[in-house]
PDB file of N, CA and C in Angstrom:
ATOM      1  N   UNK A   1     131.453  27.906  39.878  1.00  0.00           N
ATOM      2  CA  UNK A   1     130.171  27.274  40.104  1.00  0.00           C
ATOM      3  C   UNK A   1     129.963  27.065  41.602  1.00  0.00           C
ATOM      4  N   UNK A   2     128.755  27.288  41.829  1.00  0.00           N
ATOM      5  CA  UNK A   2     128.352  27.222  43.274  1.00  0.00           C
ATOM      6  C   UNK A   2     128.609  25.554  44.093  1.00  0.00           C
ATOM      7  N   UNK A   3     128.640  24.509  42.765  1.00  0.00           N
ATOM      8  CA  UNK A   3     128.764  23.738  43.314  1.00  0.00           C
ATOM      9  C   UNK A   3     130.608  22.985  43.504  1.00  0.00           C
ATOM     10  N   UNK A   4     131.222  23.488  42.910  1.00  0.00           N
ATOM     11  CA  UNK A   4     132.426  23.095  42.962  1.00  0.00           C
ATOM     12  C   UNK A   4     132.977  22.956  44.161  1.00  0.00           C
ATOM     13  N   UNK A   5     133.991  21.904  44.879  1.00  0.00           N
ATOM     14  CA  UNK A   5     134.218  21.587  45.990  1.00  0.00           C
ATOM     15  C   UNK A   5     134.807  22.658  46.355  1.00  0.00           C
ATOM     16  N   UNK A   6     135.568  23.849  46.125  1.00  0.00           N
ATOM     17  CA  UNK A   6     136.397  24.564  46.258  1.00  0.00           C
ATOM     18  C   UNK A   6     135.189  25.838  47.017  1.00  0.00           C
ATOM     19  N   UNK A   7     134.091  26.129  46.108  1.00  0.00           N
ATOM     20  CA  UNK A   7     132.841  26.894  46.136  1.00  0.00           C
ATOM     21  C   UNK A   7     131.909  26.398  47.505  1.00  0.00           C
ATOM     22  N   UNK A   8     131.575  25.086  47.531  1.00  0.00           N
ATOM     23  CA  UNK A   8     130.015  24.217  48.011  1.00  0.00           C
ATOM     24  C   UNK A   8     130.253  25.034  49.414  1.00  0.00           C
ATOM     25  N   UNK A   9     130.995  25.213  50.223  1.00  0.00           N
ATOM     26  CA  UNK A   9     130.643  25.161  51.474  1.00  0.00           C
ATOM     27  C   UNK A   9     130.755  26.899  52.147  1.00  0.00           C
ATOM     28  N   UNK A  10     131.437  27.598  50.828  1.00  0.00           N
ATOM     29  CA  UNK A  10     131.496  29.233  50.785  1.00  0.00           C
ATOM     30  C   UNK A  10     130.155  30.069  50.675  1.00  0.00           C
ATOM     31  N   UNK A  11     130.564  31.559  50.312  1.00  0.00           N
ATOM     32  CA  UNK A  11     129.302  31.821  49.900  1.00  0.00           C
ATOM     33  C   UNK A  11     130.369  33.807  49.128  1.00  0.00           C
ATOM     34  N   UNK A  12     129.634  34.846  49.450  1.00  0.00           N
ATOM     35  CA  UNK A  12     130.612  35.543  48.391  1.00  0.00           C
ATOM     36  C   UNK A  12     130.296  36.857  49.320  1.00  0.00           C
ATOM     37  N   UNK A  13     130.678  38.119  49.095  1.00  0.00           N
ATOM     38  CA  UNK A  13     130.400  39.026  49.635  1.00  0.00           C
ATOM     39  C   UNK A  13     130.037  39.970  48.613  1.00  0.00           C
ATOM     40  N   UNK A  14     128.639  40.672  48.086  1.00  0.00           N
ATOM     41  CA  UNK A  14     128.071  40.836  47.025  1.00  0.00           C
ATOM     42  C   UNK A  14     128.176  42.815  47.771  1.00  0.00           C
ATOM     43  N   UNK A  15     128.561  43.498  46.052  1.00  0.00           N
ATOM     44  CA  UNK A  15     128.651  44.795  46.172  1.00  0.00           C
ATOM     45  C   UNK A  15     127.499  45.040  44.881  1.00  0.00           C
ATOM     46  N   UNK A  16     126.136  45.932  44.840  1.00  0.00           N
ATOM     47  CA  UNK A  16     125.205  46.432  44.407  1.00  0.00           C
ATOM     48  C   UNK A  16     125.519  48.096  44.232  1.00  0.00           C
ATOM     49  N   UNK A  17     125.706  48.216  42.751  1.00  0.00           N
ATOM     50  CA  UNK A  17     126.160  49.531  42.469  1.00  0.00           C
ATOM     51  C   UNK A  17     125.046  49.956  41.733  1.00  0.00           C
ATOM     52  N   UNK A  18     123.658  50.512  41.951  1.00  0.00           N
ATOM     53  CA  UNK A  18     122.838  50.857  41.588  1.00  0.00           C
ATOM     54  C   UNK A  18     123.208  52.541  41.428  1.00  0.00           C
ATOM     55  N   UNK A  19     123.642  53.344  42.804  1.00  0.00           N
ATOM     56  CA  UNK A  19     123.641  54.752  41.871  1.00  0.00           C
ATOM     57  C   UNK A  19     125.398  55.288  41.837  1.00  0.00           C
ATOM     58  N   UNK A  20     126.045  54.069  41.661  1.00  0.00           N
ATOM     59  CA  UNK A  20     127.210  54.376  42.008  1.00  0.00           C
ATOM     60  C   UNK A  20     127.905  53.398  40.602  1.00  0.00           C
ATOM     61  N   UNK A  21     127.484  53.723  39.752  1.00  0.00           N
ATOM     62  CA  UNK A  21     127.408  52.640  38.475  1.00  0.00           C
ATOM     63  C   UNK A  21     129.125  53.246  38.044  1.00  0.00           C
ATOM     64  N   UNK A  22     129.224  54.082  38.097  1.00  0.00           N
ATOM     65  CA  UNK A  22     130.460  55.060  37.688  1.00  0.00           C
ATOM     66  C   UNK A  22     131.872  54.913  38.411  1.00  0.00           C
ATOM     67  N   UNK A  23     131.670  53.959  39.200  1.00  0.00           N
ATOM     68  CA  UNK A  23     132.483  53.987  40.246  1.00  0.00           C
ATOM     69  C   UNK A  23     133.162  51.556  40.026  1.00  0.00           C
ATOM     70  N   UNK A  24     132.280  51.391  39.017  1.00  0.00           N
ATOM     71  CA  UNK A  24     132.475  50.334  38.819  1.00  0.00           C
ATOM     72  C   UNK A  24     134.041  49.643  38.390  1.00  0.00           C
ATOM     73  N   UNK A  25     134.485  50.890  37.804  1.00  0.00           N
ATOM     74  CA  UNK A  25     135.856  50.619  37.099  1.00  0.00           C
ATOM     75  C   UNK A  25     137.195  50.407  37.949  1.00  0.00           C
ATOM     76  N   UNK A  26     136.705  51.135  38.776  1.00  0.00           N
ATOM     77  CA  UNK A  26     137.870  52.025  39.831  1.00  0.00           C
ATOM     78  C   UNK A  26     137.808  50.864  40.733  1.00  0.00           C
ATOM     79  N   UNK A  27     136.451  50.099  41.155  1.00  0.00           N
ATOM     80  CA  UNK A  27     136.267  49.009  42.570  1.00  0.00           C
ATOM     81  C   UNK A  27     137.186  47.933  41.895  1.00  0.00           C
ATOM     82  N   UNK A  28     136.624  47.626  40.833  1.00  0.00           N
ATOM     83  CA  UNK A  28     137.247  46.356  40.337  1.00  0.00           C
ATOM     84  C   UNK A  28     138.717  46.616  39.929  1.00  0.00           C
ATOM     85  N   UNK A  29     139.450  47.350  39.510  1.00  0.00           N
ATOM     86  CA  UNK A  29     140.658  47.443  39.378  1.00  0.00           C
ATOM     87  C   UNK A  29     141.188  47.264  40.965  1.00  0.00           C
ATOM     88  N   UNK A  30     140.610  47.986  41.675  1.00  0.00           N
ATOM     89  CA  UNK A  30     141.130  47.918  42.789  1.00  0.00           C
ATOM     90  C   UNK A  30     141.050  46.550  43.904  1.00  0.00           C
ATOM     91  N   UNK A  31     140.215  45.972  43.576  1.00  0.00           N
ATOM     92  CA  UNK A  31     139.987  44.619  44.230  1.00  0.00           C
ATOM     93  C   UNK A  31     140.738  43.489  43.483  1.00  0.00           C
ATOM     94  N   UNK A  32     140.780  43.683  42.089  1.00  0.00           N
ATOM     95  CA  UNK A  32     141.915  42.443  41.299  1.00  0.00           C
ATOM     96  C   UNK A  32     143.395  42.675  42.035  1.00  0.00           C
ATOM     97  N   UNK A  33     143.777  44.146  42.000  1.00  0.00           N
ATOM     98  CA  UNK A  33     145.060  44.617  42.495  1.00  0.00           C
ATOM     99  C   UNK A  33     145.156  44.034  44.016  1.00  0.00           C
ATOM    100  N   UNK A  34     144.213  44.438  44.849  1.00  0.00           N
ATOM    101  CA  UNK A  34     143.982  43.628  46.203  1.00  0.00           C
ATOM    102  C   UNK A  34     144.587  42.352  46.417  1.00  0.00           C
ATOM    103  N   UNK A  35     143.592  41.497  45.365  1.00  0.00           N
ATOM    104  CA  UNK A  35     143.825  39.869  45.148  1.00  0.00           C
ATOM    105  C   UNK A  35     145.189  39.197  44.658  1.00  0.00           C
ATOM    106  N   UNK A  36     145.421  40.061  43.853  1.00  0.00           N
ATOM    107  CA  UNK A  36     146.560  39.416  43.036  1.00  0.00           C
ATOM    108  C   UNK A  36     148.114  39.892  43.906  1.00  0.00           C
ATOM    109  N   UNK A  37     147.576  41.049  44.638  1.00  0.00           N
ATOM    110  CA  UNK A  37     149.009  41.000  45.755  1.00  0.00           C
ATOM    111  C   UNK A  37     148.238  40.845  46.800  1.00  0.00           C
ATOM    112  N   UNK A  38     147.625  39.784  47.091  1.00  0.00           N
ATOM    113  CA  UNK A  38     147.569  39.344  48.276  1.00  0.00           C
ATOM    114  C   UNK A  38     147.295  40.583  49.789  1.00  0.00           C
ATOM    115  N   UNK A  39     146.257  41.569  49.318  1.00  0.00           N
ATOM    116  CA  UNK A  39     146.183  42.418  50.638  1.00  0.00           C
ATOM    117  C   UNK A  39     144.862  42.479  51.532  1.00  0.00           C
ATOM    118  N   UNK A  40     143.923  41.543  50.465  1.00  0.00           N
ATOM    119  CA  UNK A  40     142.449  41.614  50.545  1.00  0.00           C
ATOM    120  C   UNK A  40     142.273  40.019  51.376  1.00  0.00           C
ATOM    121  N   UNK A  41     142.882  38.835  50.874  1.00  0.00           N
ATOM    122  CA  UNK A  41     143.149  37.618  51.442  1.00  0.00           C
ATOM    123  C   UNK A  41     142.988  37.341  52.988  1.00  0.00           C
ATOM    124  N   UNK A  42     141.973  36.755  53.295  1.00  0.00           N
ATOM    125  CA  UNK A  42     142.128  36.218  54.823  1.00  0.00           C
ATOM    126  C   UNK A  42     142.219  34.947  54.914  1.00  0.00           C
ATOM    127  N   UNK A  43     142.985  34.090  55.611  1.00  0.00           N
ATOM    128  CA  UNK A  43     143.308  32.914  55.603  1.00  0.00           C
ATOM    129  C   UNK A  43     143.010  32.025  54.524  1.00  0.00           C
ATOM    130  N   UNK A  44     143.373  32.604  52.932  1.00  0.00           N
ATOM    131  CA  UNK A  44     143.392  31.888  51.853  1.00  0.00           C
ATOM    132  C   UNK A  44     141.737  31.802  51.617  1.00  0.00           C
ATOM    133  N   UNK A  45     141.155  32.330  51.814  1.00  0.00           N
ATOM    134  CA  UNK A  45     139.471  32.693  52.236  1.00  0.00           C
ATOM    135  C   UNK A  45     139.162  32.916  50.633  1.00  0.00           C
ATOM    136  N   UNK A  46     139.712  33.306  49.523  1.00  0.00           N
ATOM    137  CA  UNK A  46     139.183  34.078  48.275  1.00  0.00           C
ATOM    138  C   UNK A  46     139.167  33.047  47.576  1.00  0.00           C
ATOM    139  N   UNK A  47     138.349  32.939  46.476  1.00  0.00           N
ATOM    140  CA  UNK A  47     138.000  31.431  45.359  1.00  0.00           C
ATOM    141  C   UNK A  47     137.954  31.897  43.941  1.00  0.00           C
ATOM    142  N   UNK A  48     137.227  33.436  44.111  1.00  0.00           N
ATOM    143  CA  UNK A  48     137.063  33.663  42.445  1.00  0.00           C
ATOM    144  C   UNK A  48     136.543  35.668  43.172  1.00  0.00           C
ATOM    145  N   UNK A  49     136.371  36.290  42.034  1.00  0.00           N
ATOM    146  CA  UNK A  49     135.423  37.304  41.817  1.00  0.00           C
ATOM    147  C   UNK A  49     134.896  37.413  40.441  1.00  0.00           C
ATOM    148  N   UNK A  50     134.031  38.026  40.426  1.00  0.00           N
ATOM    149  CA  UNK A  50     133.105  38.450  39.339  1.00  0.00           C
ATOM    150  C   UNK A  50     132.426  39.545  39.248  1.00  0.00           C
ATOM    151  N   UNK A  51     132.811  40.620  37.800  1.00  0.00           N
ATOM    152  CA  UNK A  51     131.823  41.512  37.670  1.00  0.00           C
ATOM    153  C   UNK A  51     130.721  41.901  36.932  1.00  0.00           C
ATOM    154  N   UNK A  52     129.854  41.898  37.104  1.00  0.00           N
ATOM    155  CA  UNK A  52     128.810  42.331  35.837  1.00  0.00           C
ATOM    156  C   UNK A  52     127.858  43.544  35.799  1.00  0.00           C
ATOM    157  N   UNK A  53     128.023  43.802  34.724  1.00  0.00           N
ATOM    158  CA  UNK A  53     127.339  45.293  34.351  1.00  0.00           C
ATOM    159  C   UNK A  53     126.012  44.427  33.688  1.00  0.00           C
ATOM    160  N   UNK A  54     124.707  45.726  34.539  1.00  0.00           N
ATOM    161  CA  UNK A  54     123.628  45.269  34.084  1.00  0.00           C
ATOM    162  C   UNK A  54     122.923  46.759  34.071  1.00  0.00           C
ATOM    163  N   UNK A  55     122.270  47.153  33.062  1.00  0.00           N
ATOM    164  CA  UNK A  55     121.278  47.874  33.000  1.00  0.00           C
ATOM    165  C   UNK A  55     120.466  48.568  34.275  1.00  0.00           C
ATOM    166  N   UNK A  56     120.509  47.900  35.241  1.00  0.00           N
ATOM    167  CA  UNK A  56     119.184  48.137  36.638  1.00  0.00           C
ATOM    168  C   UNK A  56     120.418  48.029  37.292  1.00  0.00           C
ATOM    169  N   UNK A  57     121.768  47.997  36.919  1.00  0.00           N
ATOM    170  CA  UNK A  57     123.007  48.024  38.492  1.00  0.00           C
ATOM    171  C   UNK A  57     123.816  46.850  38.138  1.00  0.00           C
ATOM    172  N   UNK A  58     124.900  47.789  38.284  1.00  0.00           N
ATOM    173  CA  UNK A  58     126.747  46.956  38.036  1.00  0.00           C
ATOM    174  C   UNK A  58     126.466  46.274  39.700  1.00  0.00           C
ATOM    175  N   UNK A  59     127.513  45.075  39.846  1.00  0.00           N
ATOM    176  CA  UNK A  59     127.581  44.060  40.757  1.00  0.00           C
ATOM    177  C   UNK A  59     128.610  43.583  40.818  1.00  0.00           C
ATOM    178  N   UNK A  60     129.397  43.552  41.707  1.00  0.00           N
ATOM    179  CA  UNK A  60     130.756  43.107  41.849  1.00  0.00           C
ATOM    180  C   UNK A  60     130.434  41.530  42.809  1.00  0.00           C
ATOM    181  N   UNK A  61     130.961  40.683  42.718  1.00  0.00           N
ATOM    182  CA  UNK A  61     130.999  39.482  43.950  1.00  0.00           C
ATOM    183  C   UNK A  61     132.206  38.800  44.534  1.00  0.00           C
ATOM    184  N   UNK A  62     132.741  39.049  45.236  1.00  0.00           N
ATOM    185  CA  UNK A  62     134.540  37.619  45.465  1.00  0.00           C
ATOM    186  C   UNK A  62     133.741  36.351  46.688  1.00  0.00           C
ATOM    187  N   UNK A  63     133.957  35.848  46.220  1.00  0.00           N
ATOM    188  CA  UNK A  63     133.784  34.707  46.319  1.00  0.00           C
ATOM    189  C   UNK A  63     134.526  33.613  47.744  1.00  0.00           C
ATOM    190  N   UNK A  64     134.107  33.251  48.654  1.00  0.00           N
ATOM    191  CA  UNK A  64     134.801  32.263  49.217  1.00  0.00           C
ATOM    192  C   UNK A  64     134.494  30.897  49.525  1.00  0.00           C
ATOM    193  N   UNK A  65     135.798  30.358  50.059  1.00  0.00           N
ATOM    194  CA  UNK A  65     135.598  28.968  51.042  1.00  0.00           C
ATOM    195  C   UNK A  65     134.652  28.492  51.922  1.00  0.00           C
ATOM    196  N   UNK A  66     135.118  29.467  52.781  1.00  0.00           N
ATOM    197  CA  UNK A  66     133.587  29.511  54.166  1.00  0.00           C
ATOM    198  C   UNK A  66     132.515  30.546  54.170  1.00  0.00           C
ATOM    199  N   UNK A  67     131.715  29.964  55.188  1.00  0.00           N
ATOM    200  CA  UNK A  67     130.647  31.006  55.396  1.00  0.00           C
ATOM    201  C   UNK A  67     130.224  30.907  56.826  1.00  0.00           C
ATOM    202  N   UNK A  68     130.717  30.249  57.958  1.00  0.00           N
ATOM    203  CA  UNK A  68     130.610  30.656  58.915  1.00  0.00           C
ATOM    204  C   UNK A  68     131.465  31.066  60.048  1.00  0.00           C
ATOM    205  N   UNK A  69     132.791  30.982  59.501  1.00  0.00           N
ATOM    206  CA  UNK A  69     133.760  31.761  60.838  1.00  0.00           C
ATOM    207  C   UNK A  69     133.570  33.112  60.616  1.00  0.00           C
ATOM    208  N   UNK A  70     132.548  34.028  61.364  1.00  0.00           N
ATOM    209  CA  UNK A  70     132.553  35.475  61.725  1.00  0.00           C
ATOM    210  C   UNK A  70     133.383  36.270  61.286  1.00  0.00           C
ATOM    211  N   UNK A  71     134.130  35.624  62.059  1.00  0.00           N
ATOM    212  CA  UNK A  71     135.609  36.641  62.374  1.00  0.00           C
ATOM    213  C   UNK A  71     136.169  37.051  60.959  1.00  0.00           C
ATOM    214  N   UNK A  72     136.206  35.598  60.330  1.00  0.00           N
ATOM    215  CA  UNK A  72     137.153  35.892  59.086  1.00  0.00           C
ATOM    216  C   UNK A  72     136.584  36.628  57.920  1.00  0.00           C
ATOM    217  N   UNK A  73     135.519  35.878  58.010  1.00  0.00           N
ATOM    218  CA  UNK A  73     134.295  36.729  56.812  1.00  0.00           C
ATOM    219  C   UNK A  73     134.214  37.926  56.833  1.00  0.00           C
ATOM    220  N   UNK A  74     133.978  38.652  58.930  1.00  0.00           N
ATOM    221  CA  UNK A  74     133.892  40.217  58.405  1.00  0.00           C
ATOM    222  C   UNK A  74     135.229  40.749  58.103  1.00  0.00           C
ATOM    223  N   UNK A  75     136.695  40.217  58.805  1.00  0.00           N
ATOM    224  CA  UNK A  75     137.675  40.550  58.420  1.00  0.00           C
ATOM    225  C   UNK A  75     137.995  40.828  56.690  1.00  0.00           C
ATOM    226  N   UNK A  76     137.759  40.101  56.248  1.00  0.00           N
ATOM    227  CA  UNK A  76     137.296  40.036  54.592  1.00  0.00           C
ATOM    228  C   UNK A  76     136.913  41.164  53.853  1.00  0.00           C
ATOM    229  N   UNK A  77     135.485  40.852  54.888  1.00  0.00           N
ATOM    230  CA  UNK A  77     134.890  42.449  54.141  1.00  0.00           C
ATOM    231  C   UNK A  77     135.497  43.696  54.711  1.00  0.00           C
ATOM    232  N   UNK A  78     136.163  44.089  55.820  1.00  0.00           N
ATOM    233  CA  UNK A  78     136.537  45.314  55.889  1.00  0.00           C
ATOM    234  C   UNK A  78     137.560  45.396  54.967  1.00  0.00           C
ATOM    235  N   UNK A  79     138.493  44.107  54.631  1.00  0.00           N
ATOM    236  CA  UNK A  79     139.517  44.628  54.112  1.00  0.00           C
ATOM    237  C   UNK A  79     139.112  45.117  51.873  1.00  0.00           C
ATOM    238  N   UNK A  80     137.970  44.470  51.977  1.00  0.00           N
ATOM    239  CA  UNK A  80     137.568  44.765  50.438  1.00  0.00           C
ATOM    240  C   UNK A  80     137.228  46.010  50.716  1.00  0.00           C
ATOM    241  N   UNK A  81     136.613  46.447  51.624  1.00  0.00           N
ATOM    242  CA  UNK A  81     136.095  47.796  51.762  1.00  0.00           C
ATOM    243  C   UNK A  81     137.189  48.847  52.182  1.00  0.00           C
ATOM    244  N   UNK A  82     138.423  48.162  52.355  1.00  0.00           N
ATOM    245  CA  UNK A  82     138.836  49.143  52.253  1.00  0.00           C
ATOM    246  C   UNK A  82     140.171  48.989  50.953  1.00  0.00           C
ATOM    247  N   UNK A  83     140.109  48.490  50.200  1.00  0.00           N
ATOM    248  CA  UNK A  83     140.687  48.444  48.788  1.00  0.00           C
ATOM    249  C   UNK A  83     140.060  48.880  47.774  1.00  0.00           C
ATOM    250  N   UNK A  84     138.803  49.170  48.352  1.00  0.00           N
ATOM    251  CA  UNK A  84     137.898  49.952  47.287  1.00  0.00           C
ATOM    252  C   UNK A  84     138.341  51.237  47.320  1.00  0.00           C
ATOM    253  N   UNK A  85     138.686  51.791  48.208  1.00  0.00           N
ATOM    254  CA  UNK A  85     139.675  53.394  48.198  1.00  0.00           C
ATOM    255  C   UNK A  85     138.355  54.506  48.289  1.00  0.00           C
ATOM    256  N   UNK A  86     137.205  53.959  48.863  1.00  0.00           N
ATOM    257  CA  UNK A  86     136.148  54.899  48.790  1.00  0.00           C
ATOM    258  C   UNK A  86     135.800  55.682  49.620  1.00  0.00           C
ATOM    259  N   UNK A  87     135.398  57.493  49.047  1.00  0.00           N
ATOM    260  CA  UNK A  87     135.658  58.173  50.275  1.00  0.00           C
ATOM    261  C   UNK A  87     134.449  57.867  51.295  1.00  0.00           C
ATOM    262  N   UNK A  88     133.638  56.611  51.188  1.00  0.00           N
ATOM    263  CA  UNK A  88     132.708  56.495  51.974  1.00  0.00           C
ATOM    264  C   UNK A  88     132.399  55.522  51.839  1.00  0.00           C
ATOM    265  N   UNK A  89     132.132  54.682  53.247  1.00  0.00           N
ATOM    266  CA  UNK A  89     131.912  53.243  52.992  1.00  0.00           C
ATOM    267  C   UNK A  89     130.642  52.116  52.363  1.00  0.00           C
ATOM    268  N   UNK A  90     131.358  51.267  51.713  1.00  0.00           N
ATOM    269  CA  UNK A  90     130.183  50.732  50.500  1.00  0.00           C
ATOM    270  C   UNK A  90     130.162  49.791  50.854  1.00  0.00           C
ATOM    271  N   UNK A  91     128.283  49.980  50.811  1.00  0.00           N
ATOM    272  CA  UNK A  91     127.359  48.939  51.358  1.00  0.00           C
ATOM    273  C   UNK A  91     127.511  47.278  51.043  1.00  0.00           C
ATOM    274  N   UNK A  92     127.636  46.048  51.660  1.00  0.00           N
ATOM    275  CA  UNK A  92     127.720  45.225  50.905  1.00  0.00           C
ATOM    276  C   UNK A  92     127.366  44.232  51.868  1.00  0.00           C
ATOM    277  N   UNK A  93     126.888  42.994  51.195  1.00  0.00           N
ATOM    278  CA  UNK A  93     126.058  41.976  51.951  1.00  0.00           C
ATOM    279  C   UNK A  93     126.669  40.392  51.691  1.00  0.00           C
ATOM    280  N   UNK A  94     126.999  40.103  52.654  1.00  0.00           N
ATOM    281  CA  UNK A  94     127.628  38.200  52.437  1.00  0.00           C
ATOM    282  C   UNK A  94     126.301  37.240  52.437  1.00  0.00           C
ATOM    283  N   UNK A  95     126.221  36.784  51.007  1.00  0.00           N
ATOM    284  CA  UNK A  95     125.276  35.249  51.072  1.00  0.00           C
ATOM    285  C   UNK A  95     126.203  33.882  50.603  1.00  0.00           C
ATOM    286  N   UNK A  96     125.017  33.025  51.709  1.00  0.00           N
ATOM    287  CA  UNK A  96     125.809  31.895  51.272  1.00  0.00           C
ATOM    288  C   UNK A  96     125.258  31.079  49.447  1.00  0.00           C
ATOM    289  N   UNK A  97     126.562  30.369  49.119  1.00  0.00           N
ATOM    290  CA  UNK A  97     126.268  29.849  48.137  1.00  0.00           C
ATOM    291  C   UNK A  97     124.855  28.670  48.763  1.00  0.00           C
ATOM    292  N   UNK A  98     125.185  27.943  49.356  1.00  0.00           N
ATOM    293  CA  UNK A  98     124.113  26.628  49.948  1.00  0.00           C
ATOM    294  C   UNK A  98     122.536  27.663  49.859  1.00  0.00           C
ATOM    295  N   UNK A  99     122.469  28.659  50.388  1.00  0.00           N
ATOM    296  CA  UNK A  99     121.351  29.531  49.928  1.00  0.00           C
ATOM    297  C   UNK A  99     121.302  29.355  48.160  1.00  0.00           C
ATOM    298  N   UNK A 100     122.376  29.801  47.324  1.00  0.00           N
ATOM    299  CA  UNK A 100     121.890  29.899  46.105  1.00  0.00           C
ATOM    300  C   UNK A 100     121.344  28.410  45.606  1.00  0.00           C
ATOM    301  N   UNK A 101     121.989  27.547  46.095  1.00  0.00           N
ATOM    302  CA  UNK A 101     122.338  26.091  45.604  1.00  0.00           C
ATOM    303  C   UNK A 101     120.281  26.376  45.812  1.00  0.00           C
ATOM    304  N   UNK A 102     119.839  26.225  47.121  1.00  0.00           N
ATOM    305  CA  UNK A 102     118.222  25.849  47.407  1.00  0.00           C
ATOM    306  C   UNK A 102     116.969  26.230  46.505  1.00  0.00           C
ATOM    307  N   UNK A 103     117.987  28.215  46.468  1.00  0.00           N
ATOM    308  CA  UNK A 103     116.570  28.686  45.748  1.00  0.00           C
ATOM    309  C   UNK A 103     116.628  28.278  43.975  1.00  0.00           C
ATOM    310  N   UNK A 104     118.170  28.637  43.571  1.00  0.00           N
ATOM    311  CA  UNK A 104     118.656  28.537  42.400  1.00  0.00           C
ATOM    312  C   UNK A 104     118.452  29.527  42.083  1.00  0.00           C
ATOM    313  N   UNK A 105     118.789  30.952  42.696  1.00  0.00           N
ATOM    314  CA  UNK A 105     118.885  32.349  42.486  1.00  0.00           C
ATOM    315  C   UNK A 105     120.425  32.747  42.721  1.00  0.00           C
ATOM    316  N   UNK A 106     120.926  33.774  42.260  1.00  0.00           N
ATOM    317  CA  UNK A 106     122.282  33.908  42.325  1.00  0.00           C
ATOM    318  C   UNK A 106     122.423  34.854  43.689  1.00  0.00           C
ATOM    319  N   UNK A 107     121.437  36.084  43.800  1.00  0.00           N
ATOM    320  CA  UNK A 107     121.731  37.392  44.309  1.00  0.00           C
ATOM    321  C   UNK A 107     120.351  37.809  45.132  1.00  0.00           C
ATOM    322  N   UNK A 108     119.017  36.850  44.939  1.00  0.00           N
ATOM    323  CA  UNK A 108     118.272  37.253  45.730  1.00  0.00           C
ATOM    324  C   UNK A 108     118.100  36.817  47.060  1.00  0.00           C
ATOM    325  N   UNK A 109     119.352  36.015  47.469  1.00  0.00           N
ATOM    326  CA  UNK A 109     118.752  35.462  48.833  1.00  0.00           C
ATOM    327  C   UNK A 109     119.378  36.316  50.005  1.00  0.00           C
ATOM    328  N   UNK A 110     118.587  35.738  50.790  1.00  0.00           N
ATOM    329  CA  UNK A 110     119.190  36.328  52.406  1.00  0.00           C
ATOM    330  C   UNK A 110     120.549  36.819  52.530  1.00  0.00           C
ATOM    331  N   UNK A 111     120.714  37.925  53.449  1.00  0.00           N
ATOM    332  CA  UNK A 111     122.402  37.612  53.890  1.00  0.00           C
ATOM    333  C   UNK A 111     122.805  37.448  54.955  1.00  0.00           C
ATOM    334  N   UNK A 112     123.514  36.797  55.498  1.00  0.00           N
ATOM    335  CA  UNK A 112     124.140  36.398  56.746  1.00  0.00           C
ATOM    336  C   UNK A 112     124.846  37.532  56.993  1.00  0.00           C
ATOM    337  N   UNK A 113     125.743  38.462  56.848  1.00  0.00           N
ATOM    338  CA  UNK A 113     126.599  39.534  57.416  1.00  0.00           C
ATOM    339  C   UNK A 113     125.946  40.719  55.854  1.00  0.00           C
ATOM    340  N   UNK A 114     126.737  42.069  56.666  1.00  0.00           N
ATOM    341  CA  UNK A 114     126.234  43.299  56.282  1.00  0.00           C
ATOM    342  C   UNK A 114     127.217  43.808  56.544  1.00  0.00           C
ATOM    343  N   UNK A 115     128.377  45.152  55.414  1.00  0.00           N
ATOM    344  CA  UNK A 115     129.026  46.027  56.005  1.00  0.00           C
ATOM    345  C   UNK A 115     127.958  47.544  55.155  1.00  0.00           C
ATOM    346  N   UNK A 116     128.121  48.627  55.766  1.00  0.00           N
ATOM    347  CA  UNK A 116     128.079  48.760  57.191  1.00  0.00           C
ATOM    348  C   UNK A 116     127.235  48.599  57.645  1.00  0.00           C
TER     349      UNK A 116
END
């Protein structure tokens, strides 16, 4: 939950698999494997992930602590991006939860960082 103390002050780094729906199986195996040995982890930075398959586009999200040390956040995302094992790099956008908390949207708000 966005609001949980662990959640409130994070926000997540959101992957949109609209024509790459096929490729859903392979990210997420590969990002649990990431997490669970510890290769994706930046300064204890990870809280949760989540995937969901939807009709209009699969969506992957991991979840963190913070949302404004730079450094660590993009460190983060290069390293998901590169546990995804993809021969080309996938697009993905960091919002904060305090954004979701305002609008009470999960995935439509702004993003603070962008890879690539």
């Amino acid at each position: 939950m966005w609001e949980d103390e662990a959640n409130a002050k994070g926000g997540k780094w959101v992957i949109n698999l609209k024509s790459d729906k096929n490729m859903l199986n392979q990210y997420w195996e590969n990002l649990v494997l990431g997490i669970i040995g510890e290769t994706i982890d930046v300064a204890d930075e990870i809280t949760g992930a989540v995937v969901a398959r939807r009709r209009n586009g699969d969506r992957i999200a991991i979840w963190t602590r913070g949302k404004d040390d730079a450094d660590v956040i993009m460190a983060l995302g290069h390293n998901i991006q590169s546990a995804l094992e993809s021969d080309r790099p996938v697009q993905m956008e960091f919002q904060a939860h305090e954004d979701s908390m305002r609008t009470g949207a999960s995935y439509t708000n702004p993003f603070r960082f962008k890879l690539p």
